[in-house]
PDB file of N, CA and C in Angstrom:
ATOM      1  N   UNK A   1       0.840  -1.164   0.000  1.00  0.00           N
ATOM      2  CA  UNK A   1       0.000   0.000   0.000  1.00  0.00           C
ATOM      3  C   UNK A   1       0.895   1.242   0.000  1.00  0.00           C
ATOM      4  N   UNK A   2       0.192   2.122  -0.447  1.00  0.00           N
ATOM      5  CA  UNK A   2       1.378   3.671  -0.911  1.00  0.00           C
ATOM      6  C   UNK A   2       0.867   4.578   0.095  1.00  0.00           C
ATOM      7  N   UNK A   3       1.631   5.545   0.893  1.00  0.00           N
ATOM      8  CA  UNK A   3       1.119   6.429   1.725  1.00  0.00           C
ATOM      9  C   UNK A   3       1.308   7.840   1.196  1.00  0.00           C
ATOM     10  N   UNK A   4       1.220   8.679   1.678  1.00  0.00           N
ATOM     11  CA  UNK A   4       1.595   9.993   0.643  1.00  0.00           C
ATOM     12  C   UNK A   4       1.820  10.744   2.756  1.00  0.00           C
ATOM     13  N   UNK A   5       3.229  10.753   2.864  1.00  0.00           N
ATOM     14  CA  UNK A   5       3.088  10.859   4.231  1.00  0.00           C
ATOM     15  C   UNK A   5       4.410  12.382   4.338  1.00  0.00           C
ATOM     16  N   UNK A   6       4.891  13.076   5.531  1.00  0.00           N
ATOM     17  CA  UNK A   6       5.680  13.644   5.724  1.00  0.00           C
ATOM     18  C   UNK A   6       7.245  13.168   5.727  1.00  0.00           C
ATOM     19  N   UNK A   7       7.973  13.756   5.407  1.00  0.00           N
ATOM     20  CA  UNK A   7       9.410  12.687   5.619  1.00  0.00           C
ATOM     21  C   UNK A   7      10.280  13.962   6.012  1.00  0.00           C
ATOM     22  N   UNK A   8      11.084  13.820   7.144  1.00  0.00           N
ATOM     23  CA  UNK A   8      11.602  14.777   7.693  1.00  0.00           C
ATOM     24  C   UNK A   8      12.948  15.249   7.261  1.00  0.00           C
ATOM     25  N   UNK A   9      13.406  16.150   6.752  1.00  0.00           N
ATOM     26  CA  UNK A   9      14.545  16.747   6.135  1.00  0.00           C
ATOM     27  C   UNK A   9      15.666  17.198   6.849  1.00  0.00           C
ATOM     28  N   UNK A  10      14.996  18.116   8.072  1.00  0.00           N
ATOM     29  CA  UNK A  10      15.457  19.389   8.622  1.00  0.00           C
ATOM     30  C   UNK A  10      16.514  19.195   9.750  1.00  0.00           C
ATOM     31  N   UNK A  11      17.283  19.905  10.540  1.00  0.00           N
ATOM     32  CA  UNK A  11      18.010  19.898  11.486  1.00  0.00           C
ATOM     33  C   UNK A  11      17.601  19.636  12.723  1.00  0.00           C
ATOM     34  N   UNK A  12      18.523  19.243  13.849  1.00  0.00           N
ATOM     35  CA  UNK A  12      17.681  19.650  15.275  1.00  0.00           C
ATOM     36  C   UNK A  12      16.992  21.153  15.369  1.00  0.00           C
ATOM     37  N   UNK A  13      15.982  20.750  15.889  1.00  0.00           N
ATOM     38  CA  UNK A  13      15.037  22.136  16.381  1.00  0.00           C
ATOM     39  C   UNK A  13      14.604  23.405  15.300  1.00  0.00           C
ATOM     40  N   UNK A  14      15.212  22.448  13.781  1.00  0.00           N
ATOM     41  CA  UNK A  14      14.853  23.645  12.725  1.00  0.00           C
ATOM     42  C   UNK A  14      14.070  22.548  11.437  1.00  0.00           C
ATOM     43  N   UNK A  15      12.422  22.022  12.031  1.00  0.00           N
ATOM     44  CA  UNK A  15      11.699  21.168  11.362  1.00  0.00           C
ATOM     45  C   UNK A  15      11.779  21.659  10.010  1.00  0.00           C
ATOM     46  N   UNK A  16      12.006  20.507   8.924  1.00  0.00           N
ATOM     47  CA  UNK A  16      11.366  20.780   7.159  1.00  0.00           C
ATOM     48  C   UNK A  16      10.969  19.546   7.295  1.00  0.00           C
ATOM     49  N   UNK A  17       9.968  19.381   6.467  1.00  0.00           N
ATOM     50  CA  UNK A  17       9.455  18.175   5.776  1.00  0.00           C
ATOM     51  C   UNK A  17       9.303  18.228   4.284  1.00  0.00           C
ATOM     52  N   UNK A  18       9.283  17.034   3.819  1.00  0.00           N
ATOM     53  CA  UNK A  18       8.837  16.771   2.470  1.00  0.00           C
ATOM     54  C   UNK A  18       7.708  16.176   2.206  1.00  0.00           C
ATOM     55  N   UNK A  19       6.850  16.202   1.170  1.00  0.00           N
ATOM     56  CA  UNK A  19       5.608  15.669   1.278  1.00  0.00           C
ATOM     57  C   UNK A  19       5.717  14.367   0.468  1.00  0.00           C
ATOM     58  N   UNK A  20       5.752  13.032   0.650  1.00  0.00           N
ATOM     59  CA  UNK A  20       6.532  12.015  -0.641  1.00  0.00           C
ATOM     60  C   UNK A  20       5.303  10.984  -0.505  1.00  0.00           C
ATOM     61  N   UNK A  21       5.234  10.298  -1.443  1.00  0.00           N
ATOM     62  CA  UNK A  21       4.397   8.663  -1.620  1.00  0.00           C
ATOM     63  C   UNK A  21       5.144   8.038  -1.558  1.00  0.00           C
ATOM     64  N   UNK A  22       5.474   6.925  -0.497  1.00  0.00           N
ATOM     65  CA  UNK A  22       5.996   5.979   0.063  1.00  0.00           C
ATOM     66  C   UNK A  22       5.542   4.576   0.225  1.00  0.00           C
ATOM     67  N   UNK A  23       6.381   3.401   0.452  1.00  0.00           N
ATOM     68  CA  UNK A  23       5.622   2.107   0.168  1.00  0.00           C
ATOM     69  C   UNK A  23       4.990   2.372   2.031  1.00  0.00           C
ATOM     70  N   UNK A  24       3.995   1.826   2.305  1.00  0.00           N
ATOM     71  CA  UNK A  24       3.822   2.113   4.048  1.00  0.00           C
ATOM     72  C   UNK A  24       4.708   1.382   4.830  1.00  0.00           C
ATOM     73  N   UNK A  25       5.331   0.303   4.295  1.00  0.00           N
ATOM     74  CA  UNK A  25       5.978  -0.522   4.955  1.00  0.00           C
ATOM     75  C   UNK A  25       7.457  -0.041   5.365  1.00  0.00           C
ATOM     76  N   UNK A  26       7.586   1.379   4.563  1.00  0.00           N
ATOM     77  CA  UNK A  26       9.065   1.904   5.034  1.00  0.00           C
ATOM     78  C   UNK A  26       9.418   2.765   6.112  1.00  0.00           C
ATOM     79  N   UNK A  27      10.481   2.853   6.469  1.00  0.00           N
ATOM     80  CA  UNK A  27      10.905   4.089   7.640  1.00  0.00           C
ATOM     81  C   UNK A  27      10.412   5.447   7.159  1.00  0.00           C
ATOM     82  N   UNK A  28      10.527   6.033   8.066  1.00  0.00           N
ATOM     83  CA  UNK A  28       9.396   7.530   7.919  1.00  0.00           C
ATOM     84  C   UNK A  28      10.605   8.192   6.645  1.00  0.00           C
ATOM     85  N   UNK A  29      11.955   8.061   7.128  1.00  0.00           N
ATOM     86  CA  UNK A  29      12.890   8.680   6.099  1.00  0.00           C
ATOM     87  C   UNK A  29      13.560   7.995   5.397  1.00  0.00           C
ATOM     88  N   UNK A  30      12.998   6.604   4.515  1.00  0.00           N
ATOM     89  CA  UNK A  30      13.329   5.971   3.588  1.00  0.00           C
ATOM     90  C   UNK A  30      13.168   6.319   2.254  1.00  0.00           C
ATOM     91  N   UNK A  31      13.427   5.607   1.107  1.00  0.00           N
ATOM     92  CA  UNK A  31      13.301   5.734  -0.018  1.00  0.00           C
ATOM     93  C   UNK A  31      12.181   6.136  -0.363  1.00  0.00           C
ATOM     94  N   UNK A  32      11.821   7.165  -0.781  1.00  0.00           N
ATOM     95  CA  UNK A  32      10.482   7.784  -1.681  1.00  0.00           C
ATOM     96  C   UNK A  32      10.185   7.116  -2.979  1.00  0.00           C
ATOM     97  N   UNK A  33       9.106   6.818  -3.512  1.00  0.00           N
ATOM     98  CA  UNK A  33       8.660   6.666  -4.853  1.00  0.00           C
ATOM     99  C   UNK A  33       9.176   8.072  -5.541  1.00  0.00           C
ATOM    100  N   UNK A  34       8.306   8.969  -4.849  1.00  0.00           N
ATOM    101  CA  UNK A  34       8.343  10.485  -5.375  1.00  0.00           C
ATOM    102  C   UNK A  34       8.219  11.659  -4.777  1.00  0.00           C
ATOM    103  N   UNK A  35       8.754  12.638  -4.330  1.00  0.00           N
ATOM    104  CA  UNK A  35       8.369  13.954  -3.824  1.00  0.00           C
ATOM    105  C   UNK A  35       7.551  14.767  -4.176  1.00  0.00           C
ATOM    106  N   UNK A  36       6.251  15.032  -3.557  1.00  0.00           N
ATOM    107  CA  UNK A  36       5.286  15.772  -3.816  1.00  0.00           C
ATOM    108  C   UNK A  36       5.066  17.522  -3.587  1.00  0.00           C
ATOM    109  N   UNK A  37       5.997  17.827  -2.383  1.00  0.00           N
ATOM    110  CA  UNK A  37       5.740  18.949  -2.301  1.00  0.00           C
ATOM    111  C   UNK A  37       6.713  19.040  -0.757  1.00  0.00           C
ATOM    112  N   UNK A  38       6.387  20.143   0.089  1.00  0.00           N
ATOM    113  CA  UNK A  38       7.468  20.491   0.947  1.00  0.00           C
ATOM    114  C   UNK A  38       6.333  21.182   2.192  1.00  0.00           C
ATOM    115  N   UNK A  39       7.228  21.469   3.455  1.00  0.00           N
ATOM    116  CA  UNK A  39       6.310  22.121   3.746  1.00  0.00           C
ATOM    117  C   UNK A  39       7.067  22.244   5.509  1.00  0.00           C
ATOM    118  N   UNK A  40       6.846  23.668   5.693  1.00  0.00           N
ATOM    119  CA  UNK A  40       8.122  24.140   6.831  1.00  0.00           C
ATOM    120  C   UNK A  40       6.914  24.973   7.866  1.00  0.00           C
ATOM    121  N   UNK A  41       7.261  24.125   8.941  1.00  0.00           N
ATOM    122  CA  UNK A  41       6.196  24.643   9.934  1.00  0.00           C
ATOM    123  C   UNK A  41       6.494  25.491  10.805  1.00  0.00           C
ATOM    124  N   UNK A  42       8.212  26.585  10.338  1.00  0.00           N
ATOM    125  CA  UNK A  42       8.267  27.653  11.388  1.00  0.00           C
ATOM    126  C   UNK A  42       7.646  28.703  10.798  1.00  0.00           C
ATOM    127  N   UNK A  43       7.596  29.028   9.405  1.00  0.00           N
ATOM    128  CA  UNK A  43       6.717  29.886   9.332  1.00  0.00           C
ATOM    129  C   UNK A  43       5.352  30.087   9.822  1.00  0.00           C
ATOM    130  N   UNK A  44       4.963  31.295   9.736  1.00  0.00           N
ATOM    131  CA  UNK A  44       3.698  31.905  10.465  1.00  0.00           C
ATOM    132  C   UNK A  44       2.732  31.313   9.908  1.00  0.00           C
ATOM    133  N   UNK A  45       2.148  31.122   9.195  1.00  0.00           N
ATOM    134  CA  UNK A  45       1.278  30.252   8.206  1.00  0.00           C
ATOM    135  C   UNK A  45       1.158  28.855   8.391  1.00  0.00           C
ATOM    136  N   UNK A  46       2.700  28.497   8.093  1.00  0.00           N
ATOM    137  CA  UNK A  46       2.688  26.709   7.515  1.00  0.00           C
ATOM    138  C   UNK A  46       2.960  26.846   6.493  1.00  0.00           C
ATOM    139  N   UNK A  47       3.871  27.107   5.831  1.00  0.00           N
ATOM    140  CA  UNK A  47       3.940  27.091   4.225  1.00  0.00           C
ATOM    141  C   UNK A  47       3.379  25.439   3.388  1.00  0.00           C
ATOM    142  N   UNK A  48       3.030  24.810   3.448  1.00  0.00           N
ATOM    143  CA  UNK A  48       2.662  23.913   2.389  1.00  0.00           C
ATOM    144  C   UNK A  48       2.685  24.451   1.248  1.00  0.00           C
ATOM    145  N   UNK A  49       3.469  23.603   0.532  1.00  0.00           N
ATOM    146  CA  UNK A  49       3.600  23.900  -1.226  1.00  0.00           C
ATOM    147  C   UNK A  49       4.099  22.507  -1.667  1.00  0.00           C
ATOM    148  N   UNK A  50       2.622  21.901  -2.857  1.00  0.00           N
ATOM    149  CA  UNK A  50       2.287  20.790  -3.349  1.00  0.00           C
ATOM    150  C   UNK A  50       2.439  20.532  -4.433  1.00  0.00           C
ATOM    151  N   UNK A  51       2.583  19.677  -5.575  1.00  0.00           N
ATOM    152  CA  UNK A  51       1.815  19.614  -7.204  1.00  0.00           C
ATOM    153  C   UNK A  51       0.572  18.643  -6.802  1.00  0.00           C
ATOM    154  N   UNK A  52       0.203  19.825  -7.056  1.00  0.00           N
ATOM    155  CA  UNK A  52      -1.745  18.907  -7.598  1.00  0.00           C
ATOM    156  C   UNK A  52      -1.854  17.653  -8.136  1.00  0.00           C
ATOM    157  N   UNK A  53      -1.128  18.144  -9.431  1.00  0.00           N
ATOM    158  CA  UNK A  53      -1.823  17.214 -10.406  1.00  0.00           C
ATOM    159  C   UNK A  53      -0.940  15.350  -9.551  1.00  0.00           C
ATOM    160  N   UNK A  54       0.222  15.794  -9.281  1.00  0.00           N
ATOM    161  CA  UNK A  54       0.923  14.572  -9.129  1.00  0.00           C
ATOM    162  C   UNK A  54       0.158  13.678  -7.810  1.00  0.00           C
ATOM    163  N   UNK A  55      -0.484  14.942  -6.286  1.00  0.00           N
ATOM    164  CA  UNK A  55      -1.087  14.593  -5.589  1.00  0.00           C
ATOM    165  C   UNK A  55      -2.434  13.549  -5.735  1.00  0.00           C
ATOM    166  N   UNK A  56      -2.757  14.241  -6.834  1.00  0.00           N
ATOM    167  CA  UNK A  56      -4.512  13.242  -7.480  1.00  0.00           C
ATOM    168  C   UNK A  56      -3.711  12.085  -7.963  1.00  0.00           C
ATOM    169  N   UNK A  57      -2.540  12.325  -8.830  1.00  0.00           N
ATOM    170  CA  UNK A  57      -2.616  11.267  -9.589  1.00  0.00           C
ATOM    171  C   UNK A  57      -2.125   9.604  -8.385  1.00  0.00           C
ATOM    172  N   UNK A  58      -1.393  10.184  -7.285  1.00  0.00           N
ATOM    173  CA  UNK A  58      -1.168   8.931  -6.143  1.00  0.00           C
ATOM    174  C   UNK A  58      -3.200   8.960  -5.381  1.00  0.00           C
ATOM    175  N   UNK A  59      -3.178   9.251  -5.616  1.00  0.00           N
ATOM    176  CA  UNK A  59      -4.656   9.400  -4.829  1.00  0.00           C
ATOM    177  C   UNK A  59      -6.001   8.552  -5.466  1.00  0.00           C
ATOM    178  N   UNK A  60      -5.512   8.478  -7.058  1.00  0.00           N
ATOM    179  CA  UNK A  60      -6.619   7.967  -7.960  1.00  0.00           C
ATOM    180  C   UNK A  60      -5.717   6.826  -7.481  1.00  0.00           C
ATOM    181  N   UNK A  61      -4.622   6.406  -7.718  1.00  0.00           N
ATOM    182  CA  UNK A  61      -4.066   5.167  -7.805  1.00  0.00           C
ATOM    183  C   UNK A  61      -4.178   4.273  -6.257  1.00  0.00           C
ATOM    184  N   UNK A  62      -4.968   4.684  -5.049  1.00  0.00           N
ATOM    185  CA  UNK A  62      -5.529   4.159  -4.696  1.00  0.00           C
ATOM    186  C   UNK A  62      -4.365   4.723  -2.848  1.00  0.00           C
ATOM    187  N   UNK A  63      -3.720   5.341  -3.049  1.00  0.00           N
ATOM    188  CA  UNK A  63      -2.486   6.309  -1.949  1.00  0.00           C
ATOM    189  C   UNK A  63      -3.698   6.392  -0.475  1.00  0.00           C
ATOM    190  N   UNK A  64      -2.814   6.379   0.409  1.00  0.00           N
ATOM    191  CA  UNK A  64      -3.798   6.818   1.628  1.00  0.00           C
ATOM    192  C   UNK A  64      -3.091   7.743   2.293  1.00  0.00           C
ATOM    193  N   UNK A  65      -3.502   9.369   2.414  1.00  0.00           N
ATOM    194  CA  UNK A  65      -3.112  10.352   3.101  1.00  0.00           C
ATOM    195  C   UNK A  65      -3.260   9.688   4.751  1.00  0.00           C
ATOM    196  N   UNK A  66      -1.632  10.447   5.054  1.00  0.00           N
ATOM    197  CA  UNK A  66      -1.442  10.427   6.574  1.00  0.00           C
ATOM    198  C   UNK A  66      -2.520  11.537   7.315  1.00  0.00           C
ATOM    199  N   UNK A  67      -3.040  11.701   8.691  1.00  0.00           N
ATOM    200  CA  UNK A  67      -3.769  12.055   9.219  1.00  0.00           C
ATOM    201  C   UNK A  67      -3.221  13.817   9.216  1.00  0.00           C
ATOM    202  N   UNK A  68      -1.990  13.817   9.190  1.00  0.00           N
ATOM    203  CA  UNK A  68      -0.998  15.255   9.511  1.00  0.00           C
ATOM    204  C   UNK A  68      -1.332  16.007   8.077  1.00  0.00           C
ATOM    205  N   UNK A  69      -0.838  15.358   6.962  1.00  0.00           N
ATOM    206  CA  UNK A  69      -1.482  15.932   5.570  1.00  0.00           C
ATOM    207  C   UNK A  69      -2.665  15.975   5.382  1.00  0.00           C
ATOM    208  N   UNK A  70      -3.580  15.062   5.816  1.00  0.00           N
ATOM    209  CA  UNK A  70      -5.125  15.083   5.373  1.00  0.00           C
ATOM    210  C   UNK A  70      -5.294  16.815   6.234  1.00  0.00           C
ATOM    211  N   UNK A  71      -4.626  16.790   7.094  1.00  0.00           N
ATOM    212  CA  UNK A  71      -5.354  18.158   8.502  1.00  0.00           C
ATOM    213  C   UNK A  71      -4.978  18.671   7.875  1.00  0.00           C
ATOM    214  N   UNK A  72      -3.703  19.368   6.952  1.00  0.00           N
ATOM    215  CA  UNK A  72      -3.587  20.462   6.370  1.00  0.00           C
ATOM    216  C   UNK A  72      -3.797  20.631   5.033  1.00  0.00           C
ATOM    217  N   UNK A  73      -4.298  19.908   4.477  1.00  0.00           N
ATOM    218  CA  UNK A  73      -5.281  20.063   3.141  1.00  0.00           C
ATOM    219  C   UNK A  73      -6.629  20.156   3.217  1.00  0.00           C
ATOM    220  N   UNK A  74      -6.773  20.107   4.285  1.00  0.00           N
ATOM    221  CA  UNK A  74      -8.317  20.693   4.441  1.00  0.00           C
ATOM    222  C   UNK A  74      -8.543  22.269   4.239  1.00  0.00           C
ATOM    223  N   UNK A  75      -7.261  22.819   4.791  1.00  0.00           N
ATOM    224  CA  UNK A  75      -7.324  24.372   4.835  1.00  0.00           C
ATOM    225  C   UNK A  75      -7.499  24.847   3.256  1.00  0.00           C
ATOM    226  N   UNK A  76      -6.859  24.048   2.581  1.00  0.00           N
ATOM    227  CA  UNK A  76      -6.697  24.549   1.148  1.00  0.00           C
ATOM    228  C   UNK A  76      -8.069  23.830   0.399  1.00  0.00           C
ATOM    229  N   UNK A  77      -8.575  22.868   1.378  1.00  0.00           N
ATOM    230  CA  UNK A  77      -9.870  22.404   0.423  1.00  0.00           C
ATOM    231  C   UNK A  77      -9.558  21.438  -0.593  1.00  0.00           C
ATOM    232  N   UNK A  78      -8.583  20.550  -0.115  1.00  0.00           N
ATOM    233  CA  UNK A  78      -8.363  19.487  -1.354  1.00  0.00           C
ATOM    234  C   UNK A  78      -9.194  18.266  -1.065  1.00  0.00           C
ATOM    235  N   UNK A  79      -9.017  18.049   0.107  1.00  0.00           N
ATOM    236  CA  UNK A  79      -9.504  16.334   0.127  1.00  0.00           C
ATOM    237  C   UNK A  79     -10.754  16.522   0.765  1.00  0.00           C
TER     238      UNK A  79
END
C-alpha cells in the first residue's frame, strides 16, 4: 500500500518536511517513490507547497493520506 506521508529533512530544532508517496511498509525517512511537495512549519502560516496534479494522480491510484497531511489540506480544500 502507498502512503503519501511527511518525511523529515530538517536539522535539530529547525523542522522541514517533504511531502513524498511511500511504500507504508518503510521508515518515515526511507526511499520515496516520489516527492510531492514540501512544507516548513516555522513559518507563520505553515507554508505547504504541493503539485496537484501529481497529488490526485497517487490518490486515484488508490495512496492513503497520513492524518498530519489530510489536517492540512483541508485548509486549502483538497480532500
Amino acid at each position: 500500500m502507498v502512503k503519501i506521508r511527511f518525511s523529515r529533512i530538517g536539522s535539530k530544532k529547525m523542522p522541514y518536511y517533504r511531502m513524498v508517496a511511500i511504500d507504508a511498509r518503510k521508515q518515515r525517512d526511507g526511499r520515496a517513490l516520489e516527492i510531492i511537495g514540501h512544507y516548513d512549519p516555522r513559518k507563520e502560516t505553515g507554508k505547504l507547497t504541493y503539485n496537484k496534479e501529481r497529488l490526485d494522480f497517487w490518490i486515484n491510484r488508490g495512496a492513503v493520506l497520513s492524518d498530519s497531511i489530510s489536517n492540512l489540506l483541508k485548509d486549502t480544500s483538497v480532500s
